[in-house]
Protein backbone atom coordinates (compact mmCIF):
# COMPACT_ATOMS: atom_id res chain seq x y z
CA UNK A 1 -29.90 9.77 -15.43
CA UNK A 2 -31.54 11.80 -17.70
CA UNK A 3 -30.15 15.12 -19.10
CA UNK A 4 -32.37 17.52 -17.33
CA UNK A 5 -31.33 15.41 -14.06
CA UNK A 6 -27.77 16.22 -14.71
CA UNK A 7 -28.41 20.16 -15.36
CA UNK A 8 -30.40 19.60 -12.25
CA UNK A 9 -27.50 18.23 -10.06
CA UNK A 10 -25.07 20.75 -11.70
CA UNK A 11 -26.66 23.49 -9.80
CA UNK A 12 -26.94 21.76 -6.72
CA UNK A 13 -23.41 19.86 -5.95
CA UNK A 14 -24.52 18.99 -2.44
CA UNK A 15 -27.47 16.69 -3.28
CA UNK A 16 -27.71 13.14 -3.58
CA UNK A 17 -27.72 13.25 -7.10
CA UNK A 18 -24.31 14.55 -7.51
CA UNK A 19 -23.05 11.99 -5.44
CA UNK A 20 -24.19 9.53 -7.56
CA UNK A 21 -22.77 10.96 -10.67
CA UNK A 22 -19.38 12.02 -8.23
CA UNK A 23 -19.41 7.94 -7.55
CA UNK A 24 -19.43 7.21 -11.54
CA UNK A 25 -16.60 9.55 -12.25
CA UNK A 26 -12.84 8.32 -12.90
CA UNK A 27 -11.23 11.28 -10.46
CA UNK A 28 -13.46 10.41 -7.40
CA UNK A 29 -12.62 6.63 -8.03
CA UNK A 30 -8.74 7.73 -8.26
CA UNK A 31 -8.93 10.08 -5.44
CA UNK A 32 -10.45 7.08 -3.63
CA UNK A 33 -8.02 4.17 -4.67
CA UNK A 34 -4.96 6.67 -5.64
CA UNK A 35 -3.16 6.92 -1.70
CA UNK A 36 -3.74 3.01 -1.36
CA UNK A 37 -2.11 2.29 -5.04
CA UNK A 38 0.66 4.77 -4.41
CA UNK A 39 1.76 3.00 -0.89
CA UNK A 40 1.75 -0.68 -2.22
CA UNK A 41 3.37 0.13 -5.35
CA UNK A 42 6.14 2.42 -4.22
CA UNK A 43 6.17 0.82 -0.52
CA UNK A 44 6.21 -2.86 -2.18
CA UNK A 45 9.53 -1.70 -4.72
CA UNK A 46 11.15 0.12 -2.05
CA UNK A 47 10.55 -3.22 0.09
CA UNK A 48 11.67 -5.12 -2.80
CA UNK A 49 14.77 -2.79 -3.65
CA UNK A 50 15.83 -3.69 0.09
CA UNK A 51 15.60 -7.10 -0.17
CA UNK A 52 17.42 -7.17 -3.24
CA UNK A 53 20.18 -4.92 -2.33
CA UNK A 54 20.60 -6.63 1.12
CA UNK A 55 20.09 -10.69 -0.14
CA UNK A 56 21.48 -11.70 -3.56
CA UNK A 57 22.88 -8.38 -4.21
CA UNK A 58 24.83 -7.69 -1.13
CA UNK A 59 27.88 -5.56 -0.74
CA UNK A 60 29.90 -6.12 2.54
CA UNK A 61 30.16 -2.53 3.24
CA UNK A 62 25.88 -2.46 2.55
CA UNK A 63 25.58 -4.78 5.03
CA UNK A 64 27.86 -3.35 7.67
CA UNK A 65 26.60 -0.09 7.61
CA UNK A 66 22.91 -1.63 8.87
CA UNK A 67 24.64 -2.79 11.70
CA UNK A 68 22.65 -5.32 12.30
CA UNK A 69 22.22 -7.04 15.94
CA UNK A 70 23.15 -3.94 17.30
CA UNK A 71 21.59 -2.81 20.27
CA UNK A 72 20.52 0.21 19.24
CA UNK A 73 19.29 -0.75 15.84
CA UNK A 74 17.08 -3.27 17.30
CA UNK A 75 15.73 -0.46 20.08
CA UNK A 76 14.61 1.60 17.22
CA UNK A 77 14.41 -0.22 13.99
CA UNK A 78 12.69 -3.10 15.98
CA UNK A 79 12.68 -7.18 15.14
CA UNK A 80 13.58 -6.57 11.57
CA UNK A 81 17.20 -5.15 12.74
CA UNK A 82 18.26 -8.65 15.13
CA UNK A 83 20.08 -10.26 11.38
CA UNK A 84 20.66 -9.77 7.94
CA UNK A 85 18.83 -12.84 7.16
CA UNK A 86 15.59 -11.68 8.91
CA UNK A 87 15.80 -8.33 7.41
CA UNK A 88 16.18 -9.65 3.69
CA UNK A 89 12.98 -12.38 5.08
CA UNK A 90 10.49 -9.88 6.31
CA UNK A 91 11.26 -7.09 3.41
CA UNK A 92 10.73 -9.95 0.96
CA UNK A 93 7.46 -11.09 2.36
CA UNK A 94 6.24 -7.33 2.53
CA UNK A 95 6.83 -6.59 -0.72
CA UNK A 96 5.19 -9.85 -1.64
CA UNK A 97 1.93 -8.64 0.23
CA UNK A 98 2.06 -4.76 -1.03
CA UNK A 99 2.34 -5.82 -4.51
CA UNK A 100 0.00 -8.38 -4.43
CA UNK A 101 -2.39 -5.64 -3.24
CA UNK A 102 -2.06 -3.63 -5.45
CA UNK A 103 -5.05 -6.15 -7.47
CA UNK A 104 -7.64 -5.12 -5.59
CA UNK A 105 -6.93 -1.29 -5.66
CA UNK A 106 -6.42 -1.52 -9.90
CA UNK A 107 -9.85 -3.94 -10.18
CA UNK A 108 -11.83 -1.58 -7.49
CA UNK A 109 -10.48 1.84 -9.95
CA UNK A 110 -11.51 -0.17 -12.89
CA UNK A 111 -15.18 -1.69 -12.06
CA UNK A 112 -16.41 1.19 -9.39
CA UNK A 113 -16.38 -1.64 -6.18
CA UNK A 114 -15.97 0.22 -3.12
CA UNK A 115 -16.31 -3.13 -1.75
CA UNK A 116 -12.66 -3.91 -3.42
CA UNK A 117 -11.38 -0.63 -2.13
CA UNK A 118 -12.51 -0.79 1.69
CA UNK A 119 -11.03 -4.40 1.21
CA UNK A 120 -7.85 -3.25 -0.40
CA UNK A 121 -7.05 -0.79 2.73
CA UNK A 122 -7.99 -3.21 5.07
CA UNK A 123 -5.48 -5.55 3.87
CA UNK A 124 -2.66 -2.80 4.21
CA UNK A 125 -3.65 -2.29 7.60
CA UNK A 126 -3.41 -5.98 8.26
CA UNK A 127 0.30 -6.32 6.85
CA UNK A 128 1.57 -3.41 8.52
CA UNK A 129 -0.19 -4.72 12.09
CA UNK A 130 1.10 -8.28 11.07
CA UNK A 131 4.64 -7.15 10.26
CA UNK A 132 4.97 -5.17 13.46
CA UNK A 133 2.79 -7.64 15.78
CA UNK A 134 4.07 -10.90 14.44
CA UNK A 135 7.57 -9.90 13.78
CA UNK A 136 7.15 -11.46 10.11
């Protein structure tokens, strides 16, 4: 684009131009990948933290306030809540999948691929529908 182009999209921000140069800039590739990178990192440590803190790590009074098997635990905290053992299972396997995500979102923020990105966040959707639907 040449520089006269660029003065030219400058005063027009609602043209197709300047949402070609928007599409080349680092913000609008972080505003684009940013939410996606922020839930698998942080979602896939606090996943990890539970798994941790819950399996190798356990403390008998960690594990008997979950109260797990417990009716009501189950009713709202759903499959993950019927053991210890499947809680520490599922958590591990989610944080598996959310930090192994986080790939495509870095690679898409690095090379411009919206093709990465839409990928990316419709992998997330897939673990959360997978976790819930498949009791993982």
């Amino acid at each position: 684009m040449t520089r006269e182009a660029k003065v030219s999209v400058a005063n027009r921000p609602w043209s197709l131009g300047a949402l070609v140069v928007m599409r080349k800039s680092f913000g609008f590739w972080l505003a684009l990948t940013g939410p996606g990178l922020l839930v698998t990192i942080l979602g896939g440590a606090v996943s990890g933290n539970e798994a941790l803190k819950l399996g190798p790590l356990a403390d008998a009074d960690v594990v008997d306030s979950y109260h797990f098997g417990a009716e009501s635990m189950v009713g709202v905290g759903g499959y993950r809540y019927v053991s210890r053992d499947v809680y520490v299972r599922s958590t591990t396997v989610e944080a598996i999948c959310l930090l192994v995500l986080t790939v495509p979102f870095v690679v898409s923020l690095v090379r411009r691929n919206a093709f990465l990105a839409v990928g990316a966040y419709a992998g997330v959707a897939a673990l959360r529908i997978a976790m819930e639907w498949w009791h993982i």
